[in-house]
Protein backbone atom coordinates (compact mmCIF):
# COMPACT_ATOMS: atom_id res chain seq x y z
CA UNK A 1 -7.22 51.01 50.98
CA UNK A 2 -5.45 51.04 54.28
CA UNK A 3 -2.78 48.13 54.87
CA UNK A 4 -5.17 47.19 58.14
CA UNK A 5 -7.99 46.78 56.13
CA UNK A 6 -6.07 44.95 53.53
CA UNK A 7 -4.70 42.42 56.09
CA UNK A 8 -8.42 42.13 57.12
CA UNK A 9 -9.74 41.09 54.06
CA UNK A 10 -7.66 38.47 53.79
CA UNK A 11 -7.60 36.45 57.16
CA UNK A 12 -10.41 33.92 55.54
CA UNK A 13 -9.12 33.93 51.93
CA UNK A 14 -7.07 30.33 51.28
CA UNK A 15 -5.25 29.64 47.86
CA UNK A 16 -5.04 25.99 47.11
CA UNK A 17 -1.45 24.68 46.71
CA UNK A 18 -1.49 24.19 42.88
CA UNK A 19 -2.29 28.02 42.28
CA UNK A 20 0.77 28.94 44.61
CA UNK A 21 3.17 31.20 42.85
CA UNK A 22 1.97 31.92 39.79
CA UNK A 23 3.88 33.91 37.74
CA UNK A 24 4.38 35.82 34.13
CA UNK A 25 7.61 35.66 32.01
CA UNK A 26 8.75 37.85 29.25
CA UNK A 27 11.02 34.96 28.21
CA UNK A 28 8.58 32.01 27.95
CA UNK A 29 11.09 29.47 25.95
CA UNK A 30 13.36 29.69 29.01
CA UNK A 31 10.42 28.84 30.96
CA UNK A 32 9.04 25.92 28.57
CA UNK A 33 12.60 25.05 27.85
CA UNK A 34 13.69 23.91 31.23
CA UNK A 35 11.30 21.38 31.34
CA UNK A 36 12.55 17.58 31.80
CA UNK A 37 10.74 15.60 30.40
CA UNK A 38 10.13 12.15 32.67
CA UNK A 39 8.95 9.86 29.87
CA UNK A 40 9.75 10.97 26.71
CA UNK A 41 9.27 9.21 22.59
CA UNK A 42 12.10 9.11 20.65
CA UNK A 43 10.89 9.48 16.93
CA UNK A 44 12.82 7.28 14.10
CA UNK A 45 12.53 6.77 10.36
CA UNK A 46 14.63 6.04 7.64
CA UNK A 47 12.73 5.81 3.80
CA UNK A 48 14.26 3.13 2.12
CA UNK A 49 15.38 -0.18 3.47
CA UNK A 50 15.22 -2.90 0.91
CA UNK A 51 16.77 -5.54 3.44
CA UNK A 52 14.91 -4.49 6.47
CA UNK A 53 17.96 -4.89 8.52
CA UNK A 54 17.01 -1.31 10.04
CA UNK A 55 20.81 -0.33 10.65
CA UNK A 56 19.65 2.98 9.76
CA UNK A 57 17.18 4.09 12.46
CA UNK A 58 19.31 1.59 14.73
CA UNK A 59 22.14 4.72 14.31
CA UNK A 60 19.20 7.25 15.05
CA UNK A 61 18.46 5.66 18.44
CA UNK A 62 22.06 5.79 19.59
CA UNK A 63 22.10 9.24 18.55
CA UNK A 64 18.83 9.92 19.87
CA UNK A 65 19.84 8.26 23.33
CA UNK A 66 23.15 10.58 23.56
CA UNK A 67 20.98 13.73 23.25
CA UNK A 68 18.69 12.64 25.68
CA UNK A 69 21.54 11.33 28.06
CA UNK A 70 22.83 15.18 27.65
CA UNK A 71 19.51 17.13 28.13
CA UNK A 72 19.37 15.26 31.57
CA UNK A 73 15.79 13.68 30.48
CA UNK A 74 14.42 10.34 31.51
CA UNK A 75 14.80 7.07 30.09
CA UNK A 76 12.88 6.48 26.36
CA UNK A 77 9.33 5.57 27.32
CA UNK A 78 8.15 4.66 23.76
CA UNK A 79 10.36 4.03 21.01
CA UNK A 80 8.23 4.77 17.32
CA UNK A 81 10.06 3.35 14.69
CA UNK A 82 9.22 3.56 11.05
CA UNK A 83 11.29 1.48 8.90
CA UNK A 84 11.37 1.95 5.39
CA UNK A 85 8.78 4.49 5.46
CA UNK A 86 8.08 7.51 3.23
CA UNK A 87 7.23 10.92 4.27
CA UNK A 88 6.42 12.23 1.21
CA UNK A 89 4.38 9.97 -0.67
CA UNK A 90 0.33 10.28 -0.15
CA UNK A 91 -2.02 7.98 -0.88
CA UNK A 92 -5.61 8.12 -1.45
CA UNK A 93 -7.96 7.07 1.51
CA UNK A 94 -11.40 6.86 1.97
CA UNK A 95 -12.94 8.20 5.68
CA UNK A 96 -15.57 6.67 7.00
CA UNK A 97 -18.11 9.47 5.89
CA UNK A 98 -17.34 8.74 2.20
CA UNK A 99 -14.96 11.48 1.75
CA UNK A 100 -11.83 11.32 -0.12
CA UNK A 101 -8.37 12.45 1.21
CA UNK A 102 -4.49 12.43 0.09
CA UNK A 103 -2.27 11.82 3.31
CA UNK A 104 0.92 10.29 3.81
CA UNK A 105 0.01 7.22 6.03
CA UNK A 106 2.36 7.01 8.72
CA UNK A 107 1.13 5.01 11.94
CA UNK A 108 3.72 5.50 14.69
CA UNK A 109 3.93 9.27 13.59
CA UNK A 110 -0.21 9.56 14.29
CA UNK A 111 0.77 7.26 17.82
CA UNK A 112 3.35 9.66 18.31
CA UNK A 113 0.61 12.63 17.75
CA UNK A 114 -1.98 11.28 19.78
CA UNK A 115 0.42 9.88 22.76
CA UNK A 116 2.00 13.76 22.75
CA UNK A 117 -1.31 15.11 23.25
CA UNK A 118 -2.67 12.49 25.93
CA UNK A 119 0.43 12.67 28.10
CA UNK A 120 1.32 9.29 27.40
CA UNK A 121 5.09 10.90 26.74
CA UNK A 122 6.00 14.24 27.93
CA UNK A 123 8.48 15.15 24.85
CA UNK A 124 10.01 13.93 21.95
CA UNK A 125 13.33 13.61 20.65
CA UNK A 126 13.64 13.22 16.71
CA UNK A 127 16.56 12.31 13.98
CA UNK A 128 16.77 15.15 12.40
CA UNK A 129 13.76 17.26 10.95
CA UNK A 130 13.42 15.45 7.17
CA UNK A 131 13.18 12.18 9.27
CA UNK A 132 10.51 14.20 11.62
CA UNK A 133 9.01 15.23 8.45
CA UNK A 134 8.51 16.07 4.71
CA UNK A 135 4.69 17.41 4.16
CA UNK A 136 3.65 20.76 6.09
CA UNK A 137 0.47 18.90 6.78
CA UNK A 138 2.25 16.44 9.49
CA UNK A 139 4.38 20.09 10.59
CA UNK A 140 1.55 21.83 11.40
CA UNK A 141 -0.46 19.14 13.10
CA UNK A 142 2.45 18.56 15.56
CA UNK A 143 3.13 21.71 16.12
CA UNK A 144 -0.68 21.89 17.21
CA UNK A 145 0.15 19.48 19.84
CA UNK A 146 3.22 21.46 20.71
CA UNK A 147 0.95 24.50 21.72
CA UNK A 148 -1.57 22.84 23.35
CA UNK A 149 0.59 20.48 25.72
CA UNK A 150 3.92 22.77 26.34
CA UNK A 151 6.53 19.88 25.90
CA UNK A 152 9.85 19.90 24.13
CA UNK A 153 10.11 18.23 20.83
CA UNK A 154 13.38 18.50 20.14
CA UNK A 155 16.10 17.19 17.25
CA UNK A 156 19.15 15.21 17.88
CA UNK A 157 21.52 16.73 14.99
CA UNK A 158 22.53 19.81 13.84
CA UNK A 159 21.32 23.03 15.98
CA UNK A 160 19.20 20.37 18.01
CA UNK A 161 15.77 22.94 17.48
CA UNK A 162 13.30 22.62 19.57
CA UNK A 163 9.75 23.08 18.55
CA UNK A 164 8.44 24.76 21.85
CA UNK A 165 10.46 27.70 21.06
CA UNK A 166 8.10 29.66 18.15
CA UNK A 167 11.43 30.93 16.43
CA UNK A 168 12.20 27.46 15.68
CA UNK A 169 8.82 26.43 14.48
CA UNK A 170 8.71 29.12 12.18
CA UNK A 171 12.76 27.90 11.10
CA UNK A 172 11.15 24.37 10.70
CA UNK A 173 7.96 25.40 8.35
CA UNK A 174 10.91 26.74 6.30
CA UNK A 175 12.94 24.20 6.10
CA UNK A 176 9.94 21.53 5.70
CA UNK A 177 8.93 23.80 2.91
CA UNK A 178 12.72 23.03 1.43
CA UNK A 179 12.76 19.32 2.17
CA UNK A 180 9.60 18.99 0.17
CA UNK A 181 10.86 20.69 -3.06
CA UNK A 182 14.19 17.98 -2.49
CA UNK A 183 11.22 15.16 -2.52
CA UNK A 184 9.75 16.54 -5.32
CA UNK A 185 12.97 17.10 -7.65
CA UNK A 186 13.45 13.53 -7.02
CA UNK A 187 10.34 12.17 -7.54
CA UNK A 188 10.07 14.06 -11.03
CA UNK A 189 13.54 12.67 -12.12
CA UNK A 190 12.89 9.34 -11.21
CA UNK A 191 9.35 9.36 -12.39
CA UNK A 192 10.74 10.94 -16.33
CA UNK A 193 13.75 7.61 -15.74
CA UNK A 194 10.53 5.04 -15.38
CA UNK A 195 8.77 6.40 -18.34
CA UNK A 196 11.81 6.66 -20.48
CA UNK A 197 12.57 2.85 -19.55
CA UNK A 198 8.76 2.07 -20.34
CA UNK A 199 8.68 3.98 -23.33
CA UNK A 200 11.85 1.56 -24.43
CA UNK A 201 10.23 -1.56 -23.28
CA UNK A 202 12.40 -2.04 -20.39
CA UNK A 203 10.50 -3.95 -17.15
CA UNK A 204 9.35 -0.90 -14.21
CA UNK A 205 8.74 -2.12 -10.89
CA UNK A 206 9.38 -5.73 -9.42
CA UNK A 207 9.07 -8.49 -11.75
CA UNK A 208 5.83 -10.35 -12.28
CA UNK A 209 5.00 -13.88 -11.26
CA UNK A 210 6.39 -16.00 -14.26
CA UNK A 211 9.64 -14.80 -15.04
CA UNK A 212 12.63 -14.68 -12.83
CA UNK A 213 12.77 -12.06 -10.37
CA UNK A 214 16.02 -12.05 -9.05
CA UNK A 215 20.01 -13.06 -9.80
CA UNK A 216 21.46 -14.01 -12.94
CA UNK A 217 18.85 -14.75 -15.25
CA UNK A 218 16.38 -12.11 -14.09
CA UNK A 219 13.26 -12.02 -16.90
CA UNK A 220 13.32 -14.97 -18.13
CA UNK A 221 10.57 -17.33 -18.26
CA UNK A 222 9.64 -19.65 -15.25
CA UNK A 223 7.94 -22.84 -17.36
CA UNK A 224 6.14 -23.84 -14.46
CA UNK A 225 4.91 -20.60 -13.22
CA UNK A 226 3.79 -19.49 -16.74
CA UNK A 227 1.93 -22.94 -16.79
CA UNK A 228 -0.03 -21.35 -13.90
CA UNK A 229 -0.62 -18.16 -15.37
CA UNK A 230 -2.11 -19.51 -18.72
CA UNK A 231 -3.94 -21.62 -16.72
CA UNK A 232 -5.31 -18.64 -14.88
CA UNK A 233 -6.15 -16.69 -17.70
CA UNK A 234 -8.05 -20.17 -19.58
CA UNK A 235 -10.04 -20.83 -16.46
CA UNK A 236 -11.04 -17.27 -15.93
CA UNK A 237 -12.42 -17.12 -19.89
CA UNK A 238 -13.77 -20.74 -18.86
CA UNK A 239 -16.11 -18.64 -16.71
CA UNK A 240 -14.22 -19.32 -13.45
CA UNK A 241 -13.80 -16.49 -10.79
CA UNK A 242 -11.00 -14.94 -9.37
CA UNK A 243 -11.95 -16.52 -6.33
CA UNK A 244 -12.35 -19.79 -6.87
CA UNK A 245 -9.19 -20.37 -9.01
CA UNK A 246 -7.16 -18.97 -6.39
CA UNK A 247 -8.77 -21.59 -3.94
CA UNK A 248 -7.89 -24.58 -6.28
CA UNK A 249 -4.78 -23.05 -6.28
CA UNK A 250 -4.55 -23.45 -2.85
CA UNK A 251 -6.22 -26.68 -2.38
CA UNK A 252 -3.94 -28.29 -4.71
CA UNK A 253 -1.03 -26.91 -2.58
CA UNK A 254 0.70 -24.80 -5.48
CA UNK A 255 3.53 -21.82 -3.90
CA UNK A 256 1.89 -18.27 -4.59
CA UNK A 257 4.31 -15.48 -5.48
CA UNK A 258 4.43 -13.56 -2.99
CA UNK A 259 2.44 -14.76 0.03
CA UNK A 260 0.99 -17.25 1.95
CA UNK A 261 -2.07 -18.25 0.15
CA UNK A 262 -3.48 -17.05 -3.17
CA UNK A 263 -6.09 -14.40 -2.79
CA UNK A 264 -8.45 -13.33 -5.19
CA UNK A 265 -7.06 -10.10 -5.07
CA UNK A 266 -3.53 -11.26 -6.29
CA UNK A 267 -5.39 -13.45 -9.21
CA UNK A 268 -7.76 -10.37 -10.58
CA UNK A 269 -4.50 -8.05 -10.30
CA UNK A 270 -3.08 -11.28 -12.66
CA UNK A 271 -5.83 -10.83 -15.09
CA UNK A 272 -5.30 -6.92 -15.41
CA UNK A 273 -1.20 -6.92 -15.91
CA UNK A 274 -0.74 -6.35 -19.60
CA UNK A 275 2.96 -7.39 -19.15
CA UNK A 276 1.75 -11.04 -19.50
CA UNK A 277 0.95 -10.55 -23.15
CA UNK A 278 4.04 -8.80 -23.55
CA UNK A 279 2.72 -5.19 -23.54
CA UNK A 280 4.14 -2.35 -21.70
CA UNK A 281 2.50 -1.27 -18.59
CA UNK A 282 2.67 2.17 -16.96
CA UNK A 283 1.28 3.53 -14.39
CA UNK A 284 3.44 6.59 -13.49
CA UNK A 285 2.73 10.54 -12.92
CA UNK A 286 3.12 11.43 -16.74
CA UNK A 287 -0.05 9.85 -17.55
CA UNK A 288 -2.54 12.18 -18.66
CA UNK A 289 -5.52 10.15 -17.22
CA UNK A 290 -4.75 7.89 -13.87
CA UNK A 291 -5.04 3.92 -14.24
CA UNK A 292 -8.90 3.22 -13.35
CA UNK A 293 -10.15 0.59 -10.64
CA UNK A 294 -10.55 -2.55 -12.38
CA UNK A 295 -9.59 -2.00 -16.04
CA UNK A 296 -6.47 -3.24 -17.40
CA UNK A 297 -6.26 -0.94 -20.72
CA UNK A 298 -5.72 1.75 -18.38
CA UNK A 299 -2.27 -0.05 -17.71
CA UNK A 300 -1.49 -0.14 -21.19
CA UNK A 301 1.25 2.57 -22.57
CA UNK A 302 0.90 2.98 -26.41
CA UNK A 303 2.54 4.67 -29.39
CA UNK A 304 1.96 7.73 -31.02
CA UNK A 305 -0.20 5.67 -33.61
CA UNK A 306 -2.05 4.37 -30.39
CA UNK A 307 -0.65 0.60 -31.08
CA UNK A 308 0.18 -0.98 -27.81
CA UNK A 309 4.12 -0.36 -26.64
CA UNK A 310 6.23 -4.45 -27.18
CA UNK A 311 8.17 -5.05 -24.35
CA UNK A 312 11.57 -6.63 -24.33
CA UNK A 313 10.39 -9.90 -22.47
CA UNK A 314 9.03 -12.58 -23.60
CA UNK A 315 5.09 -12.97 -23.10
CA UNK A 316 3.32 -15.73 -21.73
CA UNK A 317 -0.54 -15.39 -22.83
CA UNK A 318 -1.46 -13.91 -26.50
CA UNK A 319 -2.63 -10.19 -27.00
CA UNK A 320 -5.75 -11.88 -28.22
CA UNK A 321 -6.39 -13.83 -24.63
CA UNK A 322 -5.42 -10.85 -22.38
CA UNK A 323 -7.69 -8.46 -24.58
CA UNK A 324 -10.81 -11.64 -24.10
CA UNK A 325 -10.08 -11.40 -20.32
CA UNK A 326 -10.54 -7.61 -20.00
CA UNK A 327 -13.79 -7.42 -22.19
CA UNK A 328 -14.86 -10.21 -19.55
CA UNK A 329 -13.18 -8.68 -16.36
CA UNK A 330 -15.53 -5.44 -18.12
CA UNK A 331 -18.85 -7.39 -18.42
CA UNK A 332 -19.10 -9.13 -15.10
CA UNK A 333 -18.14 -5.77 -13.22
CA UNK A 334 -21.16 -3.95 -15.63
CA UNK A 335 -23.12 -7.07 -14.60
CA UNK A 336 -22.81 -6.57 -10.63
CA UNK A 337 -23.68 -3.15 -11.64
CA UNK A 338 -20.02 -1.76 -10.81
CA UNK A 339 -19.31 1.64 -12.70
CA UNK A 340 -16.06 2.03 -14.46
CA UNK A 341 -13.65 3.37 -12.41
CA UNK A 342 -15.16 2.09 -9.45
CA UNK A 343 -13.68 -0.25 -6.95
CA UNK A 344 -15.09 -4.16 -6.30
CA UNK A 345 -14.51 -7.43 -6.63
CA UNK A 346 -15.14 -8.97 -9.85
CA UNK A 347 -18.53 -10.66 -9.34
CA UNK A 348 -18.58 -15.12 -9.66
CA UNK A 349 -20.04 -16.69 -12.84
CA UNK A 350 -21.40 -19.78 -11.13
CA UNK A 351 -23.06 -22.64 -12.75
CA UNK A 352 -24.96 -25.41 -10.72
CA UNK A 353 -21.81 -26.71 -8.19
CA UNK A 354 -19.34 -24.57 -9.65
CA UNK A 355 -16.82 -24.36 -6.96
CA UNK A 356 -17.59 -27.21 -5.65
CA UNK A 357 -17.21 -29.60 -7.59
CA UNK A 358 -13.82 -30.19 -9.80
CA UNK A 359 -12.13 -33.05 -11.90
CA UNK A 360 -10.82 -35.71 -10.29
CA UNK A 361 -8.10 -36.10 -13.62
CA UNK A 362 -7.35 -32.27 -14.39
CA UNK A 363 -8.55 -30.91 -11.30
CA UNK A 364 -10.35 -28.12 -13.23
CA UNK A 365 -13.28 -25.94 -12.18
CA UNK A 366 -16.61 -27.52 -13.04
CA UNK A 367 -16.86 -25.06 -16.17
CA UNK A 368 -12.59 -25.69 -16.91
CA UNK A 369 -13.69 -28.14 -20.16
CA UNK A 370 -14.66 -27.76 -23.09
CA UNK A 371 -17.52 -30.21 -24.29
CA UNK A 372 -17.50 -30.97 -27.96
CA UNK A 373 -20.59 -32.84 -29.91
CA UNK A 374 -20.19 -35.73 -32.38
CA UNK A 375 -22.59 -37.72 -34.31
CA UNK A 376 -21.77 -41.81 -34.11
CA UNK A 377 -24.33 -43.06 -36.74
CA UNK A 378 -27.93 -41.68 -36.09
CA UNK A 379 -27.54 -40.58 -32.36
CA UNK A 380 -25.41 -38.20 -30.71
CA UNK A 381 -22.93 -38.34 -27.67
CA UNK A 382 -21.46 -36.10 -25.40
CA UNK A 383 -17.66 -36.51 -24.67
CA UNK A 384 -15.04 -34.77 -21.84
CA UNK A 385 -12.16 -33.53 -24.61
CA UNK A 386 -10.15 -32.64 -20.95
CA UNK A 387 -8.87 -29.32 -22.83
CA UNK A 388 -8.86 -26.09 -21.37
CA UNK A 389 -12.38 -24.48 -22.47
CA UNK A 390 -11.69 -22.02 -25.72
CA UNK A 391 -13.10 -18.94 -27.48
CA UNK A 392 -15.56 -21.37 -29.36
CA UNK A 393 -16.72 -23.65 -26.20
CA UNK A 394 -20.69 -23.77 -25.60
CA UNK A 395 -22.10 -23.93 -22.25
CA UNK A 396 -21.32 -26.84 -19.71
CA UNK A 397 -23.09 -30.04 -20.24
CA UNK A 398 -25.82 -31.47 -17.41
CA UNK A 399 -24.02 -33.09 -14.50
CA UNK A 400 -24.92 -36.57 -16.29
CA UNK A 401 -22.25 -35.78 -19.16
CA UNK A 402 -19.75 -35.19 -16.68
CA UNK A 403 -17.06 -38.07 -16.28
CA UNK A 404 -15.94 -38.39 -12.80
CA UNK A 405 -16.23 -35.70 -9.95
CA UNK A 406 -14.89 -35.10 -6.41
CA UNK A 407 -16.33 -32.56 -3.83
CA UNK A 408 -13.70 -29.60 -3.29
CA UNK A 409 -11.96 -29.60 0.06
CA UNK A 410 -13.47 -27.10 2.41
């Protein structure tokens, strides 16, 4: 075509100003590269912190601030902090279809995800790449975002990579590969210490409620909270709930262990720890079958003879009691037509005003007594023993045996 006739063809044509200079590059990490970002996320995380004085990823944010001081990038405009958070341990979720998943649950690393891909910030700046990450799940699902968006996501230490650049994305599958075989040698040796201190009675995991759980005399016996706990387990074979012991509990004012009120949750979990009758409980990865929803014998490691595992502590309720207690945890659940191995709340056994109504002496539950019959002459009376109820207690009496009451507080 002549040059005229080109010129021609174009007096009417107009190219709007954002499609101005477009342009190819054999060298597209240069391009990407140069970028600077005006809002970036810095990304910090440390795994353990049993303090919470969060020195750790304190250190990462100076260091994290230098690098973006020498890229030339713009002040921090979200910080995402993860304290004494794994990323390597999943847990098991349900989504809202009813599907089940494994994931590593990380909230400020999803923020992080989702705030990439929004344009919320325009880059990142992490630790170091086992801070970024340790499962090639999380890898892959930011380097998604990377893709999509075209913004640096770059580390502080070492060769400072830089996930826009596809020679460093393939570098960091590999070395997220390697970080996760370092979790996993760990977790194996620590897991085969746990079940070699089980398997010798020794205590795993934080002490329970009723023994001492910290300093000097560490596992020995609280009197006063071990008071509680047999009183937990009688009122629960007295046909009280979960719920509504931990509500006297917390009508009558009484410290829980480990919170701010007692939840039914904490007293069911109570019921279920075999480490209050003295017996070992494990629930680590060398069990052949995992610990099911709701039953306590799950918990319970035995011998090769299949007798329960002794512990080196002393116990606080009999073998007998804590074995009563499961077949009941087992027959309420069956009851409320919950399948074994299925999650929910252990259903109420509820008389007339049970849970209302409690003792204005022993401020028991209306079924925490046991009723006893005795013959004076030829009639018979009914009298208030005021004894926690027992294996051999009959049903509660009519509301005109009962000795003095007072409403519950609401």
């Amino acid at each position: 075509m002549p040059a005229a006739t080109l010129t021609t063809a174009w007096e009417d044509f107009e190219v709007p100003a954002h499609a101005r200079g477009g342009q190819v590059t054999l060298n597209l990490y240069d391009h990407l590269a140069s970028y600077l970002p005006k809002r970036p996320g810095a990304y910090l995380r440390i795994s353990s912190d049993r303090f919470g004085l969060e020195a750790g990823v304190d250190r990462q944010l100076e260091d994290a601030e230098d690098s973006r001081t020498r890229l030339d990038w713009g002040p921090f405009s979200k910080i995402y902090r993860e304290n004494d958070t794994s990323a390597f341990k999943k847990r098991k979720i349900t989504m809202s279809d009813g599907t089940i998943d494994w994931v590593v649950l990380r909230p400020e690393f999803r923020q992080l995800l989702a705030d990439l891909a929004l344009g919320v910030i325009d880059g990142v700046i992490f630790y170091d790449l086992d801070r970024l990450v340790r499962q090639p799940r999380d890898l892959e699902d930011l380097i998604d975002i990377v893709e999509y968006v075209k913004r640096p996501v770059t580390g502080a230490t070492g060769g400072r990579m830089n996930l826009i650049n596809d020679s460093d994305r393939h570098m960091a599958r590999i070395m997220c590969v390697m970080a996760l075989k370092s979790s996993e040698d760990t977790a194996r040796r620590v897991a085969r210490q746990h079940l070699s201190a089980a398997q010798n009675g020794q205590v795993q995991g934080r002490i329970a409620y009723g023994w001492v759980r910290k300093g000097e005399h560490k596992g020995q016996l609280v009197p006063d909270e071990a008071d509680l706990v047999t009183r937990i387990f009688q009122d629960f074979l007295a046909g009280e709930s979960a719920y509504s012991i931990a509500r006297a509990f917390n009508s009558e004012g009484i410290e829980p262990p480990a919170a701010k009120t007692w939840s039914s949750t904490m007293v069911a979990k109570m019921l279920r720890n075999p480490r209050y009758a003295g017996m070992v409980s494990y629930a680590g990865r060398h069990r052949v079958d995992a610990v099911t929803a709701g039953d306590g014998w799950t918990l319970v490691l035995f011998d090769e003879q299949g007798r329960p595992l002794l512990g080196s502590w002393e116990p606080i309720v009999t073998p007998k009691i804590w074995s009563q207690v499961q077949f009941e945890l087992q027959r309420r659940r069956q009851k409320a037509g919950i399948k074994p191995g299925e999650s929910g709340a252990t259903p109420v056994v509820r008389y007339f005003l049970s849970g209302i109504l409690r003792c204005n002496k022993c401020h028991r539950g209306l079924v925490g007594h046991r009723y006893k019959q005795r013959r004076t002459g030829k009639s018979s009376a009914t009298m208030n023993a005021h004894h926690p109820i027992g294996a051999d207690a009959g049903e509660p009496p009519s509301l005109l045996q009962l000795p003095t009451w007072q409403s519950r507080k609401p």
